[in-house]
C-alpha atoms as a PDB file:
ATOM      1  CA  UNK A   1     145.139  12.915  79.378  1.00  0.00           C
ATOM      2  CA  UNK A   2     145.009  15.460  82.478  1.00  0.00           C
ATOM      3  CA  UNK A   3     146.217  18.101  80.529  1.00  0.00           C
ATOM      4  CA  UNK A   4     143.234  17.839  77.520  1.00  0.00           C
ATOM      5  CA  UNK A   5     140.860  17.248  80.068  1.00  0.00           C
ATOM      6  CA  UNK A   6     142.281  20.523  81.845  1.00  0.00           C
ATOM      7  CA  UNK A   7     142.064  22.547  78.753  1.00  0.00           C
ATOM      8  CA  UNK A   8     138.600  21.570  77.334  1.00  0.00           C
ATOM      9  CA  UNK A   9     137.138  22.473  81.377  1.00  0.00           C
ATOM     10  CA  UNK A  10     138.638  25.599  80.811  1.00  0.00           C
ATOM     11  CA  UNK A  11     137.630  26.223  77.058  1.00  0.00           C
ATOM     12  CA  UNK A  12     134.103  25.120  78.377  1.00  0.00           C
ATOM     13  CA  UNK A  13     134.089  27.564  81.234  1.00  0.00           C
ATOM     14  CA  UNK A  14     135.189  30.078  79.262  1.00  0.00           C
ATOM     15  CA  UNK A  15     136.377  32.978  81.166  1.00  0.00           C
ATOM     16  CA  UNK A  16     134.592  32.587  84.178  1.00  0.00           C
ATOM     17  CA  UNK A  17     137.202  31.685  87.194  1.00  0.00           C
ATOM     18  CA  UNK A  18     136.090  29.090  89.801  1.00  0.00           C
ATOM     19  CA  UNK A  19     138.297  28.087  93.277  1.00  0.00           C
ATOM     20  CA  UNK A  20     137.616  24.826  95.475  1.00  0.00           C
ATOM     21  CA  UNK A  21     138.488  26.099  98.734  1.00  0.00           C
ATOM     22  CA  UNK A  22     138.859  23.001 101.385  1.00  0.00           C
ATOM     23  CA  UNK A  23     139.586  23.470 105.005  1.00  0.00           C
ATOM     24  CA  UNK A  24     141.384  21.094 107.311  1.00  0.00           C
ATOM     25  CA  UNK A  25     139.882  19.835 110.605  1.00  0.00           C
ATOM     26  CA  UNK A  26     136.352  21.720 110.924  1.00  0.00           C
ATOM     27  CA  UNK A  27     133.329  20.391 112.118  1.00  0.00           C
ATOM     28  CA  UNK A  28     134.880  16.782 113.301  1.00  0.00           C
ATOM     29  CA  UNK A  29     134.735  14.942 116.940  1.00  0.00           C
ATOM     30  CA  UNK A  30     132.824  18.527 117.967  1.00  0.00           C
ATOM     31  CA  UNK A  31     135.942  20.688 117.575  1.00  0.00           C
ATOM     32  CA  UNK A  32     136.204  23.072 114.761  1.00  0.00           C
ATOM     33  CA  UNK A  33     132.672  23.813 114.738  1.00  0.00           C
ATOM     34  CA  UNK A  34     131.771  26.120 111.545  1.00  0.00           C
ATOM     35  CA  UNK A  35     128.432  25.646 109.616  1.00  0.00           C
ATOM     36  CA  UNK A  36     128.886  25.469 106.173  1.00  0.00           C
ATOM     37  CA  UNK A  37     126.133  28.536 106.022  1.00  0.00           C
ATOM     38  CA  UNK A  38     128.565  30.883 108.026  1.00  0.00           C
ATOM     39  CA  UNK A  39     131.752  29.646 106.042  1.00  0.00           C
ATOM     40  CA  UNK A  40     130.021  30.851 102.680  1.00  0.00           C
ATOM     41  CA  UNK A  41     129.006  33.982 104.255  1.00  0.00           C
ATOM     42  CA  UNK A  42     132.406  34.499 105.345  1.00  0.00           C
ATOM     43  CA  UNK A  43     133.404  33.572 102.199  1.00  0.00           C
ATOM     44  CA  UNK A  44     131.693  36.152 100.454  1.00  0.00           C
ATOM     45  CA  UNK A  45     132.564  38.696 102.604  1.00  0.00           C
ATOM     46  CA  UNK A  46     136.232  38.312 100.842  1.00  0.00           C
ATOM     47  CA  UNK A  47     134.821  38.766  97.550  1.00  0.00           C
ATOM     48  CA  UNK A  48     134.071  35.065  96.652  1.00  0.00           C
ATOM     49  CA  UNK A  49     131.338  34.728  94.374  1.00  0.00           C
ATOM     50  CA  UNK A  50     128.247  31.986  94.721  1.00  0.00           C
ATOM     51  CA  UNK A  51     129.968  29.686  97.190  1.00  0.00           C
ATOM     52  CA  UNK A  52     128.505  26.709  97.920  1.00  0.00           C
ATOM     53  CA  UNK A  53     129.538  23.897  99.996  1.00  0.00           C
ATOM     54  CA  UNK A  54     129.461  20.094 100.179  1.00  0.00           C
ATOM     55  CA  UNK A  55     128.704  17.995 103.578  1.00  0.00           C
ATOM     56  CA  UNK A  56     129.925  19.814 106.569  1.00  0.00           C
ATOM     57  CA  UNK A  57     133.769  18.931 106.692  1.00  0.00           C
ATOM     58  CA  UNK A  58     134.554  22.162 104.737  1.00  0.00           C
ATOM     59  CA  UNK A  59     134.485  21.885 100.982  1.00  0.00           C
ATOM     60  CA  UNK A  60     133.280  24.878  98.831  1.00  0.00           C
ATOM     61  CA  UNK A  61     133.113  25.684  94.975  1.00  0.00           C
ATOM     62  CA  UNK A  62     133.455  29.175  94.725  1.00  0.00           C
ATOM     63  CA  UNK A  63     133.270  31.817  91.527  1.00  0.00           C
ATOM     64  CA  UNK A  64     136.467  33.891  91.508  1.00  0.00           C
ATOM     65  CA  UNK A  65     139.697  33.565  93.977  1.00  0.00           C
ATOM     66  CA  UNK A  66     140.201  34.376  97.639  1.00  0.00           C
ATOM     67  CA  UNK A  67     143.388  34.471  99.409  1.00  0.00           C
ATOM     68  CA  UNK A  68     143.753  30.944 101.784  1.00  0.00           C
ATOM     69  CA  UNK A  69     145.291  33.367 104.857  1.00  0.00           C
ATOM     70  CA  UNK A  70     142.239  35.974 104.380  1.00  0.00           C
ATOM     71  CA  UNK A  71     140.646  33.036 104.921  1.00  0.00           C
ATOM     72  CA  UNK A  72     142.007  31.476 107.853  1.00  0.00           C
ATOM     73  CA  UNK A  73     141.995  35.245 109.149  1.00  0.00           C
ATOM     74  CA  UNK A  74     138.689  35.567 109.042  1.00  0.00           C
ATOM     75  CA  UNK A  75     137.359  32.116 110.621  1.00  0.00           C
ATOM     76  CA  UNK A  76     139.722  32.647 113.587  1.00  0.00           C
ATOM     77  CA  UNK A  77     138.066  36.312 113.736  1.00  0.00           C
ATOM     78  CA  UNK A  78     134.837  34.779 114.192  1.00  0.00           C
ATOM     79  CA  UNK A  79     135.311  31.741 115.884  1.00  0.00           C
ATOM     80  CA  UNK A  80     138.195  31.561 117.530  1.00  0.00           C
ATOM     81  CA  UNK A  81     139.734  28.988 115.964  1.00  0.00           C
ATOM     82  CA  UNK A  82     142.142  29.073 112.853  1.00  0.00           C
ATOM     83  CA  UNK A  83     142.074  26.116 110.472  1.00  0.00           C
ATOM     84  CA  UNK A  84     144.244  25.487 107.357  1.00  0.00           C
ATOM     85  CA  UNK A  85     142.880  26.411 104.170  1.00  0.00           C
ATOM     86  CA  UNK A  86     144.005  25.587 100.587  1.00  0.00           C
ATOM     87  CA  UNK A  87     142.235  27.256  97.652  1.00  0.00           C
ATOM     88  CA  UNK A  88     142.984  25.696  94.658  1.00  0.00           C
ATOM     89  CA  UNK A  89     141.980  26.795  91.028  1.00  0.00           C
ATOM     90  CA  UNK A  90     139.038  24.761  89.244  1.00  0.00           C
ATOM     91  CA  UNK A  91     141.968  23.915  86.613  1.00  0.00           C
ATOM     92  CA  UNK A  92     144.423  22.466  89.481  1.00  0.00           C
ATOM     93  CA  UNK A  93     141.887  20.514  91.291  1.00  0.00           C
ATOM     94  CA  UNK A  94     140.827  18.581  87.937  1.00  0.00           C
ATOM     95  CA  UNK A  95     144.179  17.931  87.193  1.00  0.00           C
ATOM     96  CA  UNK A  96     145.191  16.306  90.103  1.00  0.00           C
ATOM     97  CA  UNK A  97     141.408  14.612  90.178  1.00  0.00           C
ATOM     98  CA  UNK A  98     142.086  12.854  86.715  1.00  0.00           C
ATOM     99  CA  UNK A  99     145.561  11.799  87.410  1.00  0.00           C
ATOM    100  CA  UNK A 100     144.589   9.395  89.777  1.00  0.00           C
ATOM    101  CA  UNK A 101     146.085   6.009  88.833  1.00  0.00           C
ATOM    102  CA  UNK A 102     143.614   3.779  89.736  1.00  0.00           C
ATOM    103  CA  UNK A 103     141.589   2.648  87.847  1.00  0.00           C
ATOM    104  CA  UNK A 104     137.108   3.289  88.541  1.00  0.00           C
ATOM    105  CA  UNK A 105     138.557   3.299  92.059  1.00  0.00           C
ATOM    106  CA  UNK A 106     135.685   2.788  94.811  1.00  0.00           C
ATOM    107  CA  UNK A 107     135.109   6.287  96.220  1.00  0.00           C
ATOM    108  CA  UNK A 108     135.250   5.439 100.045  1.00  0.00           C
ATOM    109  CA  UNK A 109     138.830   3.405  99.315  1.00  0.00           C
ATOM    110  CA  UNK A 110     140.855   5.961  97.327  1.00  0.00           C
ATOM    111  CA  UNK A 111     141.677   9.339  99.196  1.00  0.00           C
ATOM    112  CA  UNK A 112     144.008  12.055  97.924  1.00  0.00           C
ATOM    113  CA  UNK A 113     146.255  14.094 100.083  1.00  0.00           C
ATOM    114  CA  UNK A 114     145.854  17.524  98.170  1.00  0.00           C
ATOM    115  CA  UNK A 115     149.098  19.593  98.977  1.00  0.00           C
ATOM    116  CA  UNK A 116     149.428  23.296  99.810  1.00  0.00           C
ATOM    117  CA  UNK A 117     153.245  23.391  97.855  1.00  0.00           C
ATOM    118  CA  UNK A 118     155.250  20.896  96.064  1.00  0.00           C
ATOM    119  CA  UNK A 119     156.899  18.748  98.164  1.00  0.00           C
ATOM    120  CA  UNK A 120     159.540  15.602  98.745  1.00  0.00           C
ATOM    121  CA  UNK A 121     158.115  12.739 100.091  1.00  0.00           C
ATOM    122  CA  UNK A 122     159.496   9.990 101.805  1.00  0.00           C
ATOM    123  CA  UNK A 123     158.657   7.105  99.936  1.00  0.00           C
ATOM    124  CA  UNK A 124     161.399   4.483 101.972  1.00  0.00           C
ATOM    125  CA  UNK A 125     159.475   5.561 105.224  1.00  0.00           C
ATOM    126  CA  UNK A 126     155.749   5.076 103.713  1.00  0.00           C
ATOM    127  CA  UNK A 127     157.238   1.522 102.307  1.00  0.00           C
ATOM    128  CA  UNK A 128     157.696   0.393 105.709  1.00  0.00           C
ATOM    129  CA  UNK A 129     154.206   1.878 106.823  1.00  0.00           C
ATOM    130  CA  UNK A 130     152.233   0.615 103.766  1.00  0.00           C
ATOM    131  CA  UNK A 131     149.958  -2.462 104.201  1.00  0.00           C
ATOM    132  CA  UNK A 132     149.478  -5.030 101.630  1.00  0.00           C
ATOM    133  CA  UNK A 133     146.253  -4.153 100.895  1.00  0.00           C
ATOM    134  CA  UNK A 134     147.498  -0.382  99.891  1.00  0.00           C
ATOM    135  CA  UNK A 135     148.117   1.488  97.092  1.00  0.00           C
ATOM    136  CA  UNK A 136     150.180   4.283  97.182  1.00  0.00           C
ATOM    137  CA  UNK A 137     150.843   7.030  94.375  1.00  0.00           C
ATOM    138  CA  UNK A 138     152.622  10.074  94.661  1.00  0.00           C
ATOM    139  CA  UNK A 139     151.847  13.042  92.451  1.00  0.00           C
ATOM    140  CA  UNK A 140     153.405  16.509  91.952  1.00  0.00           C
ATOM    141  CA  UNK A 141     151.367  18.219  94.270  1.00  0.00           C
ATOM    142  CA  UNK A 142     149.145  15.556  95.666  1.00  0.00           C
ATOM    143  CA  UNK A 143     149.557  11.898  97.432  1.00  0.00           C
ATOM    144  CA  UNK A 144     146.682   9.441  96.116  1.00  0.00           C
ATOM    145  CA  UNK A 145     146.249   6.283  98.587  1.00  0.00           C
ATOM    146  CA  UNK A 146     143.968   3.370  97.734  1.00  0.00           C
ATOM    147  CA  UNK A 147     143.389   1.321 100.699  1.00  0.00           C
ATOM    148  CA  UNK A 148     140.847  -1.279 100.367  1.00  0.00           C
ATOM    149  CA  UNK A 149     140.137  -1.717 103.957  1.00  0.00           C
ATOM    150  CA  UNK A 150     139.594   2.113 104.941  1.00  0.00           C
ATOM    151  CA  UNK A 151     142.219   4.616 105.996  1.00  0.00           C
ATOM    152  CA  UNK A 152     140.743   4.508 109.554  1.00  0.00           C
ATOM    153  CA  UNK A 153     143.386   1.892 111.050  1.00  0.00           C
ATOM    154  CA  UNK A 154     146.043   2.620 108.072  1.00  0.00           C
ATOM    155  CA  UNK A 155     149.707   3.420 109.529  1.00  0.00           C
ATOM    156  CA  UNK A 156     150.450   5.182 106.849  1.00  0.00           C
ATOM    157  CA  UNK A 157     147.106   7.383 106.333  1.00  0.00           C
ATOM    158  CA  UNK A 158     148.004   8.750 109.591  1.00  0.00           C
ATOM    159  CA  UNK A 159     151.860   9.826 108.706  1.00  0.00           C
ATOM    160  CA  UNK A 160     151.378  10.777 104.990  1.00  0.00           C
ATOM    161  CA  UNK A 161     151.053  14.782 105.735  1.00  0.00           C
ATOM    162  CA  UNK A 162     154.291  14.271 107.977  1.00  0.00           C
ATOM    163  CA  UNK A 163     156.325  12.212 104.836  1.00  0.00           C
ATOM    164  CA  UNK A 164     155.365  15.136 102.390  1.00  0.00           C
ATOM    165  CA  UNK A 165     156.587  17.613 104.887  1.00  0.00           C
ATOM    166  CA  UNK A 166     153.947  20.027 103.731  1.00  0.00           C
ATOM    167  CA  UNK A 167     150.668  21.316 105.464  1.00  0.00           C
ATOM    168  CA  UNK A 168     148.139  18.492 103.224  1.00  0.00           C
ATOM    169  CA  UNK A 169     144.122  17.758 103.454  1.00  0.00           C
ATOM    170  CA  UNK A 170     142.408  14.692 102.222  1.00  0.00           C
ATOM    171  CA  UNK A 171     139.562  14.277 100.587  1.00  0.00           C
ATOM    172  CA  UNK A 172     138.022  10.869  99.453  1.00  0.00           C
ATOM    173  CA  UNK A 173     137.019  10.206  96.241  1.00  0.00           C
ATOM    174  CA  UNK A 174     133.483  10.410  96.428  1.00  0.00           C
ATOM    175  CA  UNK A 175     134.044  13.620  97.975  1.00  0.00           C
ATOM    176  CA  UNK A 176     136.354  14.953  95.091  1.00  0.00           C
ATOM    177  CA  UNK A 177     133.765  14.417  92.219  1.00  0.00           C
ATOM    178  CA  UNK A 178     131.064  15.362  94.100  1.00  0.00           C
ATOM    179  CA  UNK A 179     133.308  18.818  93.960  1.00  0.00           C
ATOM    180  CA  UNK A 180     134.223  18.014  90.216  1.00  0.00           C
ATOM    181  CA  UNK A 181     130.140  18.332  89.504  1.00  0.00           C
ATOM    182  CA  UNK A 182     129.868  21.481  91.254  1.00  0.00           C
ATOM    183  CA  UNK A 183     132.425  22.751  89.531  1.00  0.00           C
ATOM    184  CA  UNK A 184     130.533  21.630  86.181  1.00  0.00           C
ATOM    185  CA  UNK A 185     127.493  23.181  87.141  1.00  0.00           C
END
């Protein structure tokens, strides 16, 4: 079903290229600190088309493609800090959005680890860390983790980036089709 899903965005969008760029650990606990106004200017100033962002933990919809170092470059140029940034193709990011397994999962409860490579994941070690009341799913490029009582107090929330063994950002699901629309629009 991804796949259909994948081509008919792209048969929709015709040949016009969109990028979700999202960026790990801005703007949270007062560290980080980039206003999403400042990011899309930035963003532009690599050649990125019409960005616009969603809420202030760095998630932008872009027209076109910009390179994720070009991007850390040019944050830690201007602010002195260098955060990780994956820039994923429209195409990609619906892909792994519809191949979530859960079914009408509440948005707050179901987060997805999106990863920068393929990876090997330790699935013995998240076993052990898993509560009861967790869900765990692993993808080809993305971990998908339905936890019922938040991810805040979640053992294995906390280790998933280290058990993929690649750099990783979440995003809840609310989050993720709010980016989906954007994408749409």
């Amino acid at each position: 079903m991804a796949s259909l899903r994948s081509v008919r965005y792209a048969a929709a969008k015709g040949k016009e290229m969109k990028s979700v760029i999202l960026l790990r650990g801005i703007n949270v606990g007062g560290h980080g600190k980039l206003p999403m106004k400042e990011l899309c200017e930035l963003l532009e100033g690599l050649g990125a088309a019409n960005p616009r962002s969603y809420i202030q933990s760095g998630n932008v919809v872009i027209e076109g493609d910009v390179d994720a170092e070009a991007v850390e470059d040019a944050v830690e140029a201007s602010k002195g800090f260098r955060p990780r940034v994956l820039v994923m193709p429209a195409n990609a990011f619906l892909d792994i959005a519809v191949q979530t397994p859960f079914e009408e999962p509440d948005g707050k409860f179901l987060h997805i680890w999106f990863a920068s490579t393929a990876f090997t994941f330790d699935q013995e070690k998240a076993d052990s860390l898993r509560a009861e009341s967790e869900a765990l799913h692993i993808g080809a490029q993305a971990i998908y983790l339905h936890a019922l009582k938040g991810i805040g107090r979640s053992k294995l929330a906390e280790k998933i980036e280290r058990l993929a063994g690649v750099p990783c950002t979440a995003r809840n699901m609310n989050t993720v089709r709010k980016l989906l629309e954007m994408l749409d629009a």
